[in-house]
Protein backbone atom coordinates (compact mmCIF):
# COMPACT_ATOMS: atom_id res chain seq x y z
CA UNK A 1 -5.65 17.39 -0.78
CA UNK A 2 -7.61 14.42 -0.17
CA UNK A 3 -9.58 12.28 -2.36
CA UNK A 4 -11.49 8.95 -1.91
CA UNK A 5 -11.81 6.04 -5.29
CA UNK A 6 -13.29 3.06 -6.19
CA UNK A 7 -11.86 -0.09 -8.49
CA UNK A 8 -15.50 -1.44 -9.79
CA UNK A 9 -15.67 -4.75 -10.88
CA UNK A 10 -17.96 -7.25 -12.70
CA UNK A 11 -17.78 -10.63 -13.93
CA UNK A 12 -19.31 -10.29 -18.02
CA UNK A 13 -21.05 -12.75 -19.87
CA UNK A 14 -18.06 -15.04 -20.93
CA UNK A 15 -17.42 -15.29 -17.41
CA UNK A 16 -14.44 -12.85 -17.25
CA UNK A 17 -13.97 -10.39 -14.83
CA UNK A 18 -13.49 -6.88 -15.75
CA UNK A 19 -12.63 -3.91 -14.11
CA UNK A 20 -14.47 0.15 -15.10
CA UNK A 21 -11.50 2.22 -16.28
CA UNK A 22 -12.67 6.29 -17.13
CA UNK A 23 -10.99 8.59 -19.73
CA UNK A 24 -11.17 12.17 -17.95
CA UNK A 25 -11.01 15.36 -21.46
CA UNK A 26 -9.67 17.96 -19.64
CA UNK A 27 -6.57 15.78 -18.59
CA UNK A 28 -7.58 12.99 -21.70
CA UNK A 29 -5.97 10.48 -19.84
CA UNK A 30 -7.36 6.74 -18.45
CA UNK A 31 -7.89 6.12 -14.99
CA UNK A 32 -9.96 4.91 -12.25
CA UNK A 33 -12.61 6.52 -10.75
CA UNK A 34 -11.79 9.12 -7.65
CA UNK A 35 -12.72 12.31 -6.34
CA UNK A 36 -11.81 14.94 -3.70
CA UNK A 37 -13.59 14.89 -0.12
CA UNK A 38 -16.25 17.52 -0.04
CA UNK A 39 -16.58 19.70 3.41
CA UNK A 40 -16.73 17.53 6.04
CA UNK A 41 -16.99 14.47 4.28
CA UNK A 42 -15.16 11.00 4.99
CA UNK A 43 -13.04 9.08 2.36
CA UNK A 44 -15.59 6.84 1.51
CA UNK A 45 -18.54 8.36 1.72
CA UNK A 46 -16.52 10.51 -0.71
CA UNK A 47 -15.41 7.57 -3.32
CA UNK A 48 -18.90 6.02 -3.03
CA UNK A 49 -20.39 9.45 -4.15
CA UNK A 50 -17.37 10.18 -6.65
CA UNK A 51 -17.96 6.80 -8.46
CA UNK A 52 -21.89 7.52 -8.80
CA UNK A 53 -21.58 10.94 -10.15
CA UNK A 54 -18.47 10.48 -12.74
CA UNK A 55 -19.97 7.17 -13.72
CA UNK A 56 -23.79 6.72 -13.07
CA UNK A 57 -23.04 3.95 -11.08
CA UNK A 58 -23.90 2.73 -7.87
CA UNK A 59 -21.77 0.39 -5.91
CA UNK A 60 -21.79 -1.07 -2.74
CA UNK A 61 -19.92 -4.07 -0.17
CA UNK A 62 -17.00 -1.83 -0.43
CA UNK A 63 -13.61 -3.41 1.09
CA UNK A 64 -10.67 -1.06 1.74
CA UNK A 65 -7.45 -1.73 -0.59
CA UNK A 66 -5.26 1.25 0.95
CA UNK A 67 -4.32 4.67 0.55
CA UNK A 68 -1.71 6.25 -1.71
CA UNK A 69 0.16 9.67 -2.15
CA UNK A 70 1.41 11.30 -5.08
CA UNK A 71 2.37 15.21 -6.26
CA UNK A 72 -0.07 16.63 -8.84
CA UNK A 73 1.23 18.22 -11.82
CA UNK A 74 0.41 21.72 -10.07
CA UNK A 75 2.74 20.71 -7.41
CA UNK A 76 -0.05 20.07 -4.47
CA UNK A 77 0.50 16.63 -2.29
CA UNK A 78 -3.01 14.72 -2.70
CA UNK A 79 -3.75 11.35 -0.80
CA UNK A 80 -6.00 9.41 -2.50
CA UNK A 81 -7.70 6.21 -0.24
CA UNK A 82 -9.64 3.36 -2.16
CA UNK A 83 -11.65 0.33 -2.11
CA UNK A 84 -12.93 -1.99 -3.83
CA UNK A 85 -16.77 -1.93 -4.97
CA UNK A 86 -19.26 -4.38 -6.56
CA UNK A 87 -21.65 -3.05 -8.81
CA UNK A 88 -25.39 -2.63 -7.86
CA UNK A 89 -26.67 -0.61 -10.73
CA UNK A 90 -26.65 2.74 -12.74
CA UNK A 91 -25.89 3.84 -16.22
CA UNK A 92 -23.39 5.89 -17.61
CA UNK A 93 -23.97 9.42 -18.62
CA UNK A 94 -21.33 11.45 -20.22
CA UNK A 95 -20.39 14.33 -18.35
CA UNK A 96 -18.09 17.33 -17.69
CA UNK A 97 -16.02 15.43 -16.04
CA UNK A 98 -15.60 11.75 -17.45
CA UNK A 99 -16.70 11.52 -21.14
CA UNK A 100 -16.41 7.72 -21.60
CA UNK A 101 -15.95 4.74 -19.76
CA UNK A 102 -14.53 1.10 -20.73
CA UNK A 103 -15.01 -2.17 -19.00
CA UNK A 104 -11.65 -4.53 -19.12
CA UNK A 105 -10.08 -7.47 -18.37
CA UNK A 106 -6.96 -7.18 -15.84
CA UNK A 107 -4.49 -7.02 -18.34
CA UNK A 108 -6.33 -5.09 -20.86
CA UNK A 109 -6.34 -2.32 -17.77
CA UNK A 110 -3.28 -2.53 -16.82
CA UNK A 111 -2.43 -1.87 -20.22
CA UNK A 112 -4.64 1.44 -20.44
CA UNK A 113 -4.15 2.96 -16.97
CA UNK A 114 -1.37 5.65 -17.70
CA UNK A 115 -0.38 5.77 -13.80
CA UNK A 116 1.73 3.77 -11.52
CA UNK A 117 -0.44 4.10 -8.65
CA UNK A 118 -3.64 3.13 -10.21
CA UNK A 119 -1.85 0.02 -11.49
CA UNK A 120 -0.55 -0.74 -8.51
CA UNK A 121 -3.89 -0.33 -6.95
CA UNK A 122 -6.22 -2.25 -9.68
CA UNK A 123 -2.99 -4.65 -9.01
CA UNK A 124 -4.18 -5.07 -5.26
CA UNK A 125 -7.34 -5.16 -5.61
CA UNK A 126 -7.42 -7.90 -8.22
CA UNK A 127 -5.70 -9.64 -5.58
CA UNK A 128 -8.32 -9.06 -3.32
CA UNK A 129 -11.30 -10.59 -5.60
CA UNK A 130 -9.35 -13.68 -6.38
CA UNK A 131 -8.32 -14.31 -3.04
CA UNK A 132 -9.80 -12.38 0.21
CA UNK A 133 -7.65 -13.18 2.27
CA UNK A 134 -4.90 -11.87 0.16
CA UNK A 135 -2.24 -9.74 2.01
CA UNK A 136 1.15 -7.95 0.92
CA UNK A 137 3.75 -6.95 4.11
CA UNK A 138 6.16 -4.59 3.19
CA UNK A 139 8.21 -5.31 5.98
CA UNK A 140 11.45 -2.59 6.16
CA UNK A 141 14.48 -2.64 8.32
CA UNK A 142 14.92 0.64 10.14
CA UNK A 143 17.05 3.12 7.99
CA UNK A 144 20.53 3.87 8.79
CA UNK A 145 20.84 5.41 12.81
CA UNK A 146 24.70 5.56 13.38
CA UNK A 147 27.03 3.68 15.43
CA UNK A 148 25.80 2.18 17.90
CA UNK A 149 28.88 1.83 19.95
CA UNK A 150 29.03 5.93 19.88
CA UNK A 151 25.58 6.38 21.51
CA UNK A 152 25.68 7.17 24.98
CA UNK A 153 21.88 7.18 25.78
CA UNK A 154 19.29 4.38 26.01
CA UNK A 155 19.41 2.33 22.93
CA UNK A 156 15.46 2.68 21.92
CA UNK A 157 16.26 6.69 21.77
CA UNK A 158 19.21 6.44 19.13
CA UNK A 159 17.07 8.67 15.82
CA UNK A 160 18.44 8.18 12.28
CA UNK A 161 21.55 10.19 10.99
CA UNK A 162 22.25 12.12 8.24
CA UNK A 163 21.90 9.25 5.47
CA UNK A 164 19.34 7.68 7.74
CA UNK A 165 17.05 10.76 7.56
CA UNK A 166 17.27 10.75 3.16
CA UNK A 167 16.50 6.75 3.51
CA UNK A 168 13.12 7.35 5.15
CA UNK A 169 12.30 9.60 2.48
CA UNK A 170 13.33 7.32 -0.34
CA UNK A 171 11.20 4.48 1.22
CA UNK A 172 7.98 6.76 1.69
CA UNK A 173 8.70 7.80 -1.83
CA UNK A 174 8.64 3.94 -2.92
CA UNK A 175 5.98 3.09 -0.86
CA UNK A 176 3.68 6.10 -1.23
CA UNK A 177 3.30 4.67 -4.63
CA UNK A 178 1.51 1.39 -3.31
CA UNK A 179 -1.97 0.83 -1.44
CA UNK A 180 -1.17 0.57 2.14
CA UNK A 181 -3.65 0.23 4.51
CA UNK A 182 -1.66 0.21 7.81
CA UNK A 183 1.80 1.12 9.03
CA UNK A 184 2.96 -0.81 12.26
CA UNK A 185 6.44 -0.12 13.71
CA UNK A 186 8.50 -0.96 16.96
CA UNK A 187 8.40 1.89 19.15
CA UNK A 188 12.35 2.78 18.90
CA UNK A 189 13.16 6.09 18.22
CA UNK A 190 14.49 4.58 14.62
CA UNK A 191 11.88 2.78 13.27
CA UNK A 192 9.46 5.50 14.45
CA UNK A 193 11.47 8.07 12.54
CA UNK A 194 11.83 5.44 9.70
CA UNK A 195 8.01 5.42 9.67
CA UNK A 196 7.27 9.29 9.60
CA UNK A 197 7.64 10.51 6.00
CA UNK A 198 5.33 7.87 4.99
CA UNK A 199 2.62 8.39 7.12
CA UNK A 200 2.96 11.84 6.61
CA UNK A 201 2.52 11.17 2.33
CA UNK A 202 -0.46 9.17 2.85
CA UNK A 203 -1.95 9.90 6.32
CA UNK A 204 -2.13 6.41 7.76
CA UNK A 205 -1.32 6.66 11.50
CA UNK A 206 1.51 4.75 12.89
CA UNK A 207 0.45 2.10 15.20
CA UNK A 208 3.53 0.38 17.48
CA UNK A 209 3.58 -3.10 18.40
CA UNK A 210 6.39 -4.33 21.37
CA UNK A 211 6.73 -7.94 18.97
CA UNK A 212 8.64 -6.08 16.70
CA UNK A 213 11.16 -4.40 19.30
CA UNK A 214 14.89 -6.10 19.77
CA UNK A 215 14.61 -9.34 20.71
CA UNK A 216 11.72 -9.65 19.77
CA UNK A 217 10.89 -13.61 18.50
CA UNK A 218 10.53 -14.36 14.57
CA UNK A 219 7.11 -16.41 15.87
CA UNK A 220 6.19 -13.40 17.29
CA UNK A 221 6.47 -11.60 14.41
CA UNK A 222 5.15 -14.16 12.06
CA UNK A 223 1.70 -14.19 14.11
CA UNK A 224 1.67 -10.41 13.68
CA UNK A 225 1.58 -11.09 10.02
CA UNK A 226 -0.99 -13.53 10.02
CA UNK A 227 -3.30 -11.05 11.58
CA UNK A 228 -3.24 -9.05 8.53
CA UNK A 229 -5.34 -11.17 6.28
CA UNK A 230 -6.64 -9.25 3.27
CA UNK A 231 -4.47 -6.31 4.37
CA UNK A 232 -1.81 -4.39 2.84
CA UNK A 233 0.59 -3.35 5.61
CA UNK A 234 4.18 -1.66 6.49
CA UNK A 235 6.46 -3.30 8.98
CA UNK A 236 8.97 -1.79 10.24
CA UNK A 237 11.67 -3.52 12.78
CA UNK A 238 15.10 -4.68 13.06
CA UNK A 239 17.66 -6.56 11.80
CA UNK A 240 17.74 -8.60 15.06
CA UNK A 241 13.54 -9.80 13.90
CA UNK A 242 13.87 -9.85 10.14
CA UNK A 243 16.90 -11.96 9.86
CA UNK A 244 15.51 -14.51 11.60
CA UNK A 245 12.26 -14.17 10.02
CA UNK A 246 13.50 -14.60 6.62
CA UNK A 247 15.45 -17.65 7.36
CA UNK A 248 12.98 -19.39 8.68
CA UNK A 249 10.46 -18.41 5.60
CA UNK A 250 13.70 -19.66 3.02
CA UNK A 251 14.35 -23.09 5.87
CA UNK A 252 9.79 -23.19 5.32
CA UNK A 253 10.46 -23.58 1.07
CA UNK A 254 9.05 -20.30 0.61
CA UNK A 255 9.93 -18.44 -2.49
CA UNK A 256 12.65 -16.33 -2.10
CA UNK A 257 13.89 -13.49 -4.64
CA UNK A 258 16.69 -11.99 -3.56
CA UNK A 259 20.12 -12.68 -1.84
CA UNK A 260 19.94 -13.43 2.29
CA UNK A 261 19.98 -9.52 3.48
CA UNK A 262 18.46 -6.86 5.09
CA UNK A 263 20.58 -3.61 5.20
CA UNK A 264 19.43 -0.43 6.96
CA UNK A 265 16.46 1.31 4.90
CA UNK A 266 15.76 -2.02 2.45
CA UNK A 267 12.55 -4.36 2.60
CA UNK A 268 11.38 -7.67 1.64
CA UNK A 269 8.01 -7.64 -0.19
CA UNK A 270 6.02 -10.53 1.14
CA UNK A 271 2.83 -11.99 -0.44
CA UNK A 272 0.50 -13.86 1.38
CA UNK A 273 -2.34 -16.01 1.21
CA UNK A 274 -4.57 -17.60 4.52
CA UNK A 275 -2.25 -16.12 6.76
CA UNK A 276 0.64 -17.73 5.12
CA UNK A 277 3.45 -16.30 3.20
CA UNK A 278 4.28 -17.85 -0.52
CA UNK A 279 6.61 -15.86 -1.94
CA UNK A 280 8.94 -13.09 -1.18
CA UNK A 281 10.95 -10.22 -2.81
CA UNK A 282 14.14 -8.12 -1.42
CA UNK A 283 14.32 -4.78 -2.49
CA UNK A 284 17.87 -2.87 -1.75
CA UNK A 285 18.52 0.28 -0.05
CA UNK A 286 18.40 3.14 -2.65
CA UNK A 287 21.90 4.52 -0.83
């Protein structure tokens, strides 16, 4: 199932900025505004013509913020792709669908929202109205792909093993939960494989870039990231990039939570601003 969604925002008359949450009666729960695709309709012609017809409103300058995947309660996989919207016009009718609306500040929302993803997306695209240029990089060490030693082919074609396989799965389960708007991956077998279930969850095709191969240079990799201003992104490489990557962002002063690793299937969660990374975050392998 696919669905497209909108995070409206407005600045109010005390000079705050606000964000349109909607309480849905047949599910009486608080969200943000989304629909599914119609026939042969894109995802945001879709979440421009969702957001008009639960709300009344029209919106427009729409930037993307990402796509996430989730299970519905009936058991059906539904990817959900959104953006963020300013607010042209329009007045609120109640209707079968959404039978009030509320207007609040960021916290006040996050408070209200009763799902993880739509936190995690109002999260991102707050980001993206204070700061434009704002960018998170999830960026992943392949999961776990055997011994090396024991592989008698090319190295590029060794796949993930057993453990390797249910590590891919727990990151696209992690990450399906957060916006993503692109997923770029060396082009070994691993990290392709690593890559899969995700892109699968939330249908963002897998783009390959030689930078992040073995041997590949941290500065290499670093300009990679500063291309993806005001993008939310998945990297996923080696040990032999990230390493050096994340010692030269600790040697650079940057904010660093976390001890100095990067095991098979964990990621560091890096924030950035201007093309330049201020903080980041390390996240463990789930096994």
């Amino acid at each position: 199932m696919k669905a497209g969604g909108g995070v409206l925002h407005r600045t109010n008359d005390a000079g705050k900025r606000e964000f349109l949450l909607v309480h849905r009666p047949v599910y009486d729960d608080w969200s943000l505004p989304k629909g599914k695709l119609d026939r042969r309709e894109g995802f945001l012609e879709a979440a421009l013509r969702e957001v008009r017809e639960e709300t009344g409103i029209q919106a427009n300058r729409p930037i993307e913020i990402g796509s996430v995947g989730y299970e519905t309660g009936a058991g059906n996989r539904k990817v959900v792709r959104w953006w963020l919207m300013d607010v042209v016009g329009g007045k609120f009718r109640p209707n079968h669908e959404v039978d009030e609306i509320a207007w609040l500040t960021r916290g006040k929302a996050d408070k209200r929202l009763q799902y993880r993803n739509d936190r995690n997306v109002l999260d991102r695209g707050s980001a993206l109205v204070d700061d434009p240029t704002s960018s998170t990089i999830y960026l992943v060490r392949h999961a776990q792909a055997g011994v090396k030693a024991q592989w008698k082919d090319k190295d590029h074609k060794r796949p993930l093993d057993r453990r390797g396989r249910k590590q891919a799965i727990d990151l696209a389960v992690e990450l399906q939960a957060h916006p993503v708007m692109r997923i770029v991956t060396s082009d070994f077998q691993r990290c392709l494989q690593s890559a899969k279930p995700l892109a699968n969850a939330i249908r963002v095709h897998v783009e390959t870039d030689r930078r992040l191969r073995v041997g590949g240079s941290p500065e290499d990799a670093l300009k990679l990231f500063r291309e993806m201003k005001g993008e939310a992104a998945v990297i996923i490489t080696h040990g032999e990039v990230i390493g050096p990557v994340i010692g030269h962002l600790a040697a650079s002063g940057v904010e660093m939570d976390g001890p100095m690793e990067w095991k098979k299937g964990s990621m560091w969660v890096l924030d950035a601003s201007k093309g330049k990374i201020r903080s980041a975050r390390y996240l463990p392998p789930t096994r």
